[in-house]
PDB file of N, CA and C in Angstrom:
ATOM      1  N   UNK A   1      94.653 105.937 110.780  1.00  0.00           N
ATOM      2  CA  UNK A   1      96.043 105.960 110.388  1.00  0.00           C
ATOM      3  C   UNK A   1      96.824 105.080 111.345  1.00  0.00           C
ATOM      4  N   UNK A   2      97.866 104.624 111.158  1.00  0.00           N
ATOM      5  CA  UNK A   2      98.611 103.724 111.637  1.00  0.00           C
ATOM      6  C   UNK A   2     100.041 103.941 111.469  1.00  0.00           C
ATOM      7  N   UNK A   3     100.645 104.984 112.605  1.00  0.00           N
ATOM      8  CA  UNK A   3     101.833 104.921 112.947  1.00  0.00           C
ATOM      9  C   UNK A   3     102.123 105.178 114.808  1.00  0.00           C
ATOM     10  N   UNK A   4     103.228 104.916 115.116  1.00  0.00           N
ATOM     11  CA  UNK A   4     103.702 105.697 116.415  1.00  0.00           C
ATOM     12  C   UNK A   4     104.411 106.716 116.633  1.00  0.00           C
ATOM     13  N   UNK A   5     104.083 107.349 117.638  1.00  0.00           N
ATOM     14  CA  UNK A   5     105.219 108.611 117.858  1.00  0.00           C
ATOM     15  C   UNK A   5     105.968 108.476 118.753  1.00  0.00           C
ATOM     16  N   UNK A   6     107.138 108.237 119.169  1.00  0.00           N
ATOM     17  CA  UNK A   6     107.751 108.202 120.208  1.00  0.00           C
ATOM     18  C   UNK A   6     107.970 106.871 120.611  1.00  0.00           C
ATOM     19  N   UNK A   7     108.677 106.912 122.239  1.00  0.00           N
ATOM     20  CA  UNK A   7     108.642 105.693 122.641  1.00  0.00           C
ATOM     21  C   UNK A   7     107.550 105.939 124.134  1.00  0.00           C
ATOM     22  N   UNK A   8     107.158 106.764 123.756  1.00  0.00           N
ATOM     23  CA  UNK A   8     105.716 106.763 124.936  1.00  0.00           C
ATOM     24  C   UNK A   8     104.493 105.616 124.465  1.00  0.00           C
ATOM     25  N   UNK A   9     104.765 105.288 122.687  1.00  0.00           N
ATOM     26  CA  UNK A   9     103.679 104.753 122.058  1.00  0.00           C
ATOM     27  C   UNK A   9     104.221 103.203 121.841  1.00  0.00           C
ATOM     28  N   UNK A  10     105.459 102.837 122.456  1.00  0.00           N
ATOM     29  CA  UNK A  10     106.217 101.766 121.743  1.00  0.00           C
ATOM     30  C   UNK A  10     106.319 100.893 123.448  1.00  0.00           C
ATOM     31  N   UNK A  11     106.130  99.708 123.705  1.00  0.00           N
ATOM     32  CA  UNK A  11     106.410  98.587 124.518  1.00  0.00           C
ATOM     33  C   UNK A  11     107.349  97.539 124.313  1.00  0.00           C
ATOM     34  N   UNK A  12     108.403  97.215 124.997  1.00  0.00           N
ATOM     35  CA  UNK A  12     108.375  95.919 124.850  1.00  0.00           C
ATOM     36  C   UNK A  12     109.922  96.399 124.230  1.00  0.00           C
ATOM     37  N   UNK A  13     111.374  95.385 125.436  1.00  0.00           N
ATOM     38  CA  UNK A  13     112.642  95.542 125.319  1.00  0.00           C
ATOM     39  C   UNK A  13     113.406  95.882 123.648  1.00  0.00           C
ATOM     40  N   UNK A  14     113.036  95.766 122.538  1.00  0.00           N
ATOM     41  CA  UNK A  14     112.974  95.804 121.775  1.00  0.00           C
ATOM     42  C   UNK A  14     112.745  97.088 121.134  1.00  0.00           C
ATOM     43  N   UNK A  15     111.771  98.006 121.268  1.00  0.00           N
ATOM     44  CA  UNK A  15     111.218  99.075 121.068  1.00  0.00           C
ATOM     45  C   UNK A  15     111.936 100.562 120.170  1.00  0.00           C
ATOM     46  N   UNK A  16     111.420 100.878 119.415  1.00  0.00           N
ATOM     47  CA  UNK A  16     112.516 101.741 118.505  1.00  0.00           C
ATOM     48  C   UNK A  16     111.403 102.907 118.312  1.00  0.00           C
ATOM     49  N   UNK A  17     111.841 103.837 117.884  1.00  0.00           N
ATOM     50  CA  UNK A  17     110.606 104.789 117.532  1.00  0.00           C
ATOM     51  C   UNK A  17     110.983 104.942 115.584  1.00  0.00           C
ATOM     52  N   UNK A  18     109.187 104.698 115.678  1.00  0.00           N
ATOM     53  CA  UNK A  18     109.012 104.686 114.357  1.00  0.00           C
ATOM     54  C   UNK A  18     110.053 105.433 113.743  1.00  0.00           C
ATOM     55  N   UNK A  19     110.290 105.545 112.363  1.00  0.00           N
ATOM     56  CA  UNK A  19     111.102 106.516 111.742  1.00  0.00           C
ATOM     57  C   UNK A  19     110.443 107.399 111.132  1.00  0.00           C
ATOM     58  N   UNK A  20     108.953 107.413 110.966  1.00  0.00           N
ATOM     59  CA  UNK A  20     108.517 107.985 110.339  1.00  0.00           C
ATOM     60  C   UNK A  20     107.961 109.624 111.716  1.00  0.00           C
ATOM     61  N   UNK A  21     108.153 109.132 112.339  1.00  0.00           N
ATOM     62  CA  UNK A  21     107.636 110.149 113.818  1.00  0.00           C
ATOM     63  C   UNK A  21     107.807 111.286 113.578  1.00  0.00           C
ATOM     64  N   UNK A  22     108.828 111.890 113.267  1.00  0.00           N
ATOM     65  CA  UNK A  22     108.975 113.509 112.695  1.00  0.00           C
ATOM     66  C   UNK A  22     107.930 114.053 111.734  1.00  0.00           C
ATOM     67  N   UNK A  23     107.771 112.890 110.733  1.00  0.00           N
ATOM     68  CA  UNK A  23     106.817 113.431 109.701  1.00  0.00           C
ATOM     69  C   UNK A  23     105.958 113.558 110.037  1.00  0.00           C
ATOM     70  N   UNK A  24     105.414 112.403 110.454  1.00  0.00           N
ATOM     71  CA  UNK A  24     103.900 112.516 111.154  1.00  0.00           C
ATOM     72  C   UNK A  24     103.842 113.750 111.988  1.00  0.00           C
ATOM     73  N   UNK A  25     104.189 113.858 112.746  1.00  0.00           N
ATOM     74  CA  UNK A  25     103.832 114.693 113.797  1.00  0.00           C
ATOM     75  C   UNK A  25     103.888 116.162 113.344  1.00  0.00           C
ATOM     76  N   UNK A  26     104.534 116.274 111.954  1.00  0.00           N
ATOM     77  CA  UNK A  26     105.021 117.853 111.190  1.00  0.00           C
ATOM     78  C   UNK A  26     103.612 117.938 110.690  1.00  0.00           C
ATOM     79  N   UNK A  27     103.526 116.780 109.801  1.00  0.00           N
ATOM     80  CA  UNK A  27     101.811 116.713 108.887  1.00  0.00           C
ATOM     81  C   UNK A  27     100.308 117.092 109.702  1.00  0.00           C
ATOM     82  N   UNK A  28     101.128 116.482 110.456  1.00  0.00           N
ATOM     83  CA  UNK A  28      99.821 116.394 111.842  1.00  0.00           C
ATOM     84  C   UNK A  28      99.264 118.344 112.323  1.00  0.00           C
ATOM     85  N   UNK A  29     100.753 118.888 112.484  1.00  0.00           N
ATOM     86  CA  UNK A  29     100.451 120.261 112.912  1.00  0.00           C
ATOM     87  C   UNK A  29     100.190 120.980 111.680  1.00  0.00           C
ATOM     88  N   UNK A  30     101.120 120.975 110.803  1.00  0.00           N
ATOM     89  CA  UNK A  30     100.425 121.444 109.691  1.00  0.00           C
ATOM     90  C   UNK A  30      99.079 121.578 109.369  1.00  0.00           C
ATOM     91  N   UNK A  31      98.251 120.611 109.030  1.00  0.00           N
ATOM     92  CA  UNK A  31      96.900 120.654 108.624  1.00  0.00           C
ATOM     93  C   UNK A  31      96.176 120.808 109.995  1.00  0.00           C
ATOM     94  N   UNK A  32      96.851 121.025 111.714  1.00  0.00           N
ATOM     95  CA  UNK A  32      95.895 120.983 112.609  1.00  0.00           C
ATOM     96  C   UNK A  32      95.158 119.861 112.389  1.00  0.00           C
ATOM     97  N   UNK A  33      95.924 118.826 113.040  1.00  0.00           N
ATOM     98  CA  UNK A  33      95.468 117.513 113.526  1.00  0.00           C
ATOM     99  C   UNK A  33      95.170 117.599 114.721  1.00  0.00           C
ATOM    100  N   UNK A  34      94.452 116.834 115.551  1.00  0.00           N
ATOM    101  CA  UNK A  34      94.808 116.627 117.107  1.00  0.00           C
ATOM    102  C   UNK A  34      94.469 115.165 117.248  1.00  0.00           C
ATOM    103  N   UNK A  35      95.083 114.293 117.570  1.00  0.00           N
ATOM    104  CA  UNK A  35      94.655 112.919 117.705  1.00  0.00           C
ATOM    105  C   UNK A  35      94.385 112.794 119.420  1.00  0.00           C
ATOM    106  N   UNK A  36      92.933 112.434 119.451  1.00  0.00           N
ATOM    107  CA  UNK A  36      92.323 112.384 120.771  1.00  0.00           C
ATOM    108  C   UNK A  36      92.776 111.524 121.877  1.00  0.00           C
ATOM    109  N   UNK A  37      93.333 111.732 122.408  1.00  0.00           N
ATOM    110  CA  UNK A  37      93.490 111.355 123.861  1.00  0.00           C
ATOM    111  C   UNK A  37      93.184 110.314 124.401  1.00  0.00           C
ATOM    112  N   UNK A  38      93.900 108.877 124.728  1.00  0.00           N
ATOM    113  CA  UNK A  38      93.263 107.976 125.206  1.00  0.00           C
ATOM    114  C   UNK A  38      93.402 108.274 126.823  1.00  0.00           C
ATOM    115  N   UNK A  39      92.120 107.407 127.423  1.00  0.00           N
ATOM    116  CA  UNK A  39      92.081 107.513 128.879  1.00  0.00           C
ATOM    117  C   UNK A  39      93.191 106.954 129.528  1.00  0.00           C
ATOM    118  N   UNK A  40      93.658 105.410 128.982  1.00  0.00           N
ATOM    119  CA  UNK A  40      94.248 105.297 129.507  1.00  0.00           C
ATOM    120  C   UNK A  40      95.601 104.462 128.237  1.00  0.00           C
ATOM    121  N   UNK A  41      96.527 104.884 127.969  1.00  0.00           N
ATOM    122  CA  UNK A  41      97.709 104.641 127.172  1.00  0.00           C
ATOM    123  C   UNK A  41      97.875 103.182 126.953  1.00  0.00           C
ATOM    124  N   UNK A  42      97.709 102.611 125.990  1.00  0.00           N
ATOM    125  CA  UNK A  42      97.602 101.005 126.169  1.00  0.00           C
ATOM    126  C   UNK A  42      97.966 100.951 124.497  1.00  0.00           C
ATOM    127  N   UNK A  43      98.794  99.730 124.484  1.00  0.00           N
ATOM    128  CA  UNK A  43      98.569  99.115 123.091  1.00  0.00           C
ATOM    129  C   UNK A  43      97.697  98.797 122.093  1.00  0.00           C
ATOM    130  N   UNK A  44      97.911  99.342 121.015  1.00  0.00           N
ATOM    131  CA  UNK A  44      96.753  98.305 120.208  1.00  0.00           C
ATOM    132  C   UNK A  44      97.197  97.731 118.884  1.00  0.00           C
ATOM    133  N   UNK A  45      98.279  97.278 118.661  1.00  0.00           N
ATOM    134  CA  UNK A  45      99.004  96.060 118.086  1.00  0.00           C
ATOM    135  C   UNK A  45      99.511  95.868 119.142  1.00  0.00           C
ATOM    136  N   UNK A  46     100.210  94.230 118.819  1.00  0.00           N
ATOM    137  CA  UNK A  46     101.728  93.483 119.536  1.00  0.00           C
ATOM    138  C   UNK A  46     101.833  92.287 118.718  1.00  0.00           C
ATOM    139  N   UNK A  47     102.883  91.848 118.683  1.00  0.00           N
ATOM    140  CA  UNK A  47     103.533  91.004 117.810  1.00  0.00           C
ATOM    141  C   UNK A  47     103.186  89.295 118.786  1.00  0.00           C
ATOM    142  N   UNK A  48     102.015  88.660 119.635  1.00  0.00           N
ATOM    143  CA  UNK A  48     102.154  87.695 120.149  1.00  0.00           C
ATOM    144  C   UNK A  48     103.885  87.143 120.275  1.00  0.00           C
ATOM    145  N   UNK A  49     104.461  87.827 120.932  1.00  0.00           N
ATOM    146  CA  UNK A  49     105.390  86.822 121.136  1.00  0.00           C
ATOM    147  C   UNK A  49     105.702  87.272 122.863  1.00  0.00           C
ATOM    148  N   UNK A  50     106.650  86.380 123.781  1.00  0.00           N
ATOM    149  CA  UNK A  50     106.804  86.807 124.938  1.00  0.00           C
ATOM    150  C   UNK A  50     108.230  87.257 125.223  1.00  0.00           C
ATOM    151  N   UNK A  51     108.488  87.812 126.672  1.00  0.00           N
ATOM    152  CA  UNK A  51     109.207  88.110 126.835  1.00  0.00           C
ATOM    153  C   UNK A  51     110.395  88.832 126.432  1.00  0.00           C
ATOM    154  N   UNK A  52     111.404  89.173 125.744  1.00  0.00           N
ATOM    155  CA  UNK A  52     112.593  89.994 125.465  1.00  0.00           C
ATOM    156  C   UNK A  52     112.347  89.731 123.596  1.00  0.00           C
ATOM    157  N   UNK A  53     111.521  88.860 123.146  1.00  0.00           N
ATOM    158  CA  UNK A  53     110.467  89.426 121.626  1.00  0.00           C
ATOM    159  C   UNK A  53     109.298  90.186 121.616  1.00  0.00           C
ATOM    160  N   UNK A  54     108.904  90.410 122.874  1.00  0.00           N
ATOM    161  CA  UNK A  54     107.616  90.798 122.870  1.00  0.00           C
ATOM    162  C   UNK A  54     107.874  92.935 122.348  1.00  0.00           C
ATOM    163  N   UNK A  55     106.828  92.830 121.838  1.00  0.00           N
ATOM    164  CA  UNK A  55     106.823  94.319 120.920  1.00  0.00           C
ATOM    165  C   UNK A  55     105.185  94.703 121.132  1.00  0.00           C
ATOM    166  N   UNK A  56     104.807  95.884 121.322  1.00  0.00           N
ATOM    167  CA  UNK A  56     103.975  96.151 121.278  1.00  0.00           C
ATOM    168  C   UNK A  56     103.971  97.881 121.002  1.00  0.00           C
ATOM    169  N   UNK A  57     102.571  98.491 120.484  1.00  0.00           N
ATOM    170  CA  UNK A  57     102.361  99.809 120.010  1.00  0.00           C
ATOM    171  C   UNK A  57     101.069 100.048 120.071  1.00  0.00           C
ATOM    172  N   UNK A  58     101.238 101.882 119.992  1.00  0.00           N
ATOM    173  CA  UNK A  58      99.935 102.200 119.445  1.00  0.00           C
ATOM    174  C   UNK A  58      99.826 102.733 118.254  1.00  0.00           C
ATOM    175  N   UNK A  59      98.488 102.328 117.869  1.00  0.00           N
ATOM    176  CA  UNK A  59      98.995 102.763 116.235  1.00  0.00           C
ATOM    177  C   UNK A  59      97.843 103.248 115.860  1.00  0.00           C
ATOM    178  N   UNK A  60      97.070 102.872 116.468  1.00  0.00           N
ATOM    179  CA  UNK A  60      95.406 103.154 115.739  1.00  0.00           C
ATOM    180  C   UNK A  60      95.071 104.651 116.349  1.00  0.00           C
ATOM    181  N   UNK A  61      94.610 105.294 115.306  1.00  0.00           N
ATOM    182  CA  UNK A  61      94.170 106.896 115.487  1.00  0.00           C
ATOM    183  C   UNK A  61      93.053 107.354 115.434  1.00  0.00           C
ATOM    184  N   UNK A  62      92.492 108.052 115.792  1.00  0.00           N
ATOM    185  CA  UNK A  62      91.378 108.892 115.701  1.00  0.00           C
ATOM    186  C   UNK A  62      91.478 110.238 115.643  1.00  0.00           C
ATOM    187  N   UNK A  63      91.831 111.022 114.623  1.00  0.00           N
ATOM    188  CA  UNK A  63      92.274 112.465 113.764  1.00  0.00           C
ATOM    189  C   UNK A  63      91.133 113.222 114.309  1.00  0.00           C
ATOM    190  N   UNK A  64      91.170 114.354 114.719  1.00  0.00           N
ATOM    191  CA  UNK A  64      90.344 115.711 114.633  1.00  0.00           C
ATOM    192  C   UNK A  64      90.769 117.020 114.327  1.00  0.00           C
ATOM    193  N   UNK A  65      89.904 117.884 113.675  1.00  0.00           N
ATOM    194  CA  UNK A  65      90.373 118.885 113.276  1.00  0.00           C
ATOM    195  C   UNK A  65      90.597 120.230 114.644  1.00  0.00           C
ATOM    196  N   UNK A  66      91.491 120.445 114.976  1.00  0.00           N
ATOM    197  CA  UNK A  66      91.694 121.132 116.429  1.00  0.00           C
ATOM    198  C   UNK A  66      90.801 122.170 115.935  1.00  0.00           C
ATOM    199  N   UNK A  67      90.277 123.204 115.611  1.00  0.00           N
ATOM    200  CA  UNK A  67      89.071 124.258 115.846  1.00  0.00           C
ATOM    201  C   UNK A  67      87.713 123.482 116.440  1.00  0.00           C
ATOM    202  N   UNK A  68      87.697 122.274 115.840  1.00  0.00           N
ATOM    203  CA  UNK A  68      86.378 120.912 116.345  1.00  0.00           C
ATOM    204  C   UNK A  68      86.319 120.931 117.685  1.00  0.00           C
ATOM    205  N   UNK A  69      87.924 120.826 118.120  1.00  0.00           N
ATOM    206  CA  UNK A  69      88.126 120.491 119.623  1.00  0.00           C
ATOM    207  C   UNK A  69      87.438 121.800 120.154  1.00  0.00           C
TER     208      UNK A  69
END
């Protein structure tokens, strides 16, 4: 899946939090999601551009069912 939550997930002067973030994160508890934990918090899109255009996120997920956990 491919969205962000917050601006913990968002880089770059520019940076907005998704709009969709509430939902997600409602859907997410609902069905007992848990999206696993990266080691270390890093982007994985960005828009190649530099400085005060530069944008970057995380977006890419890896879903588990929390009883799994």
């Amino acid at each position: 899946m491919n969205f962000s939550i917050g601006y913990g997930e968002s880089w770059g002067c520019n940076a907005q939090v998704d709009p969709l973030s509430d939902t997600m994160e409602q859907l997410l508890e609902k069905d007992h999601l848990i999206d696993t934990p990266m080691i270390k918090s890093q982007p994985t899109w960005h828009n190649i551009r530099t400085r005060d255009a530069s944008l970057a996120r995380r977006l890419d997920r890896f879903l588990i069912k929390e009883p799994l956990v």
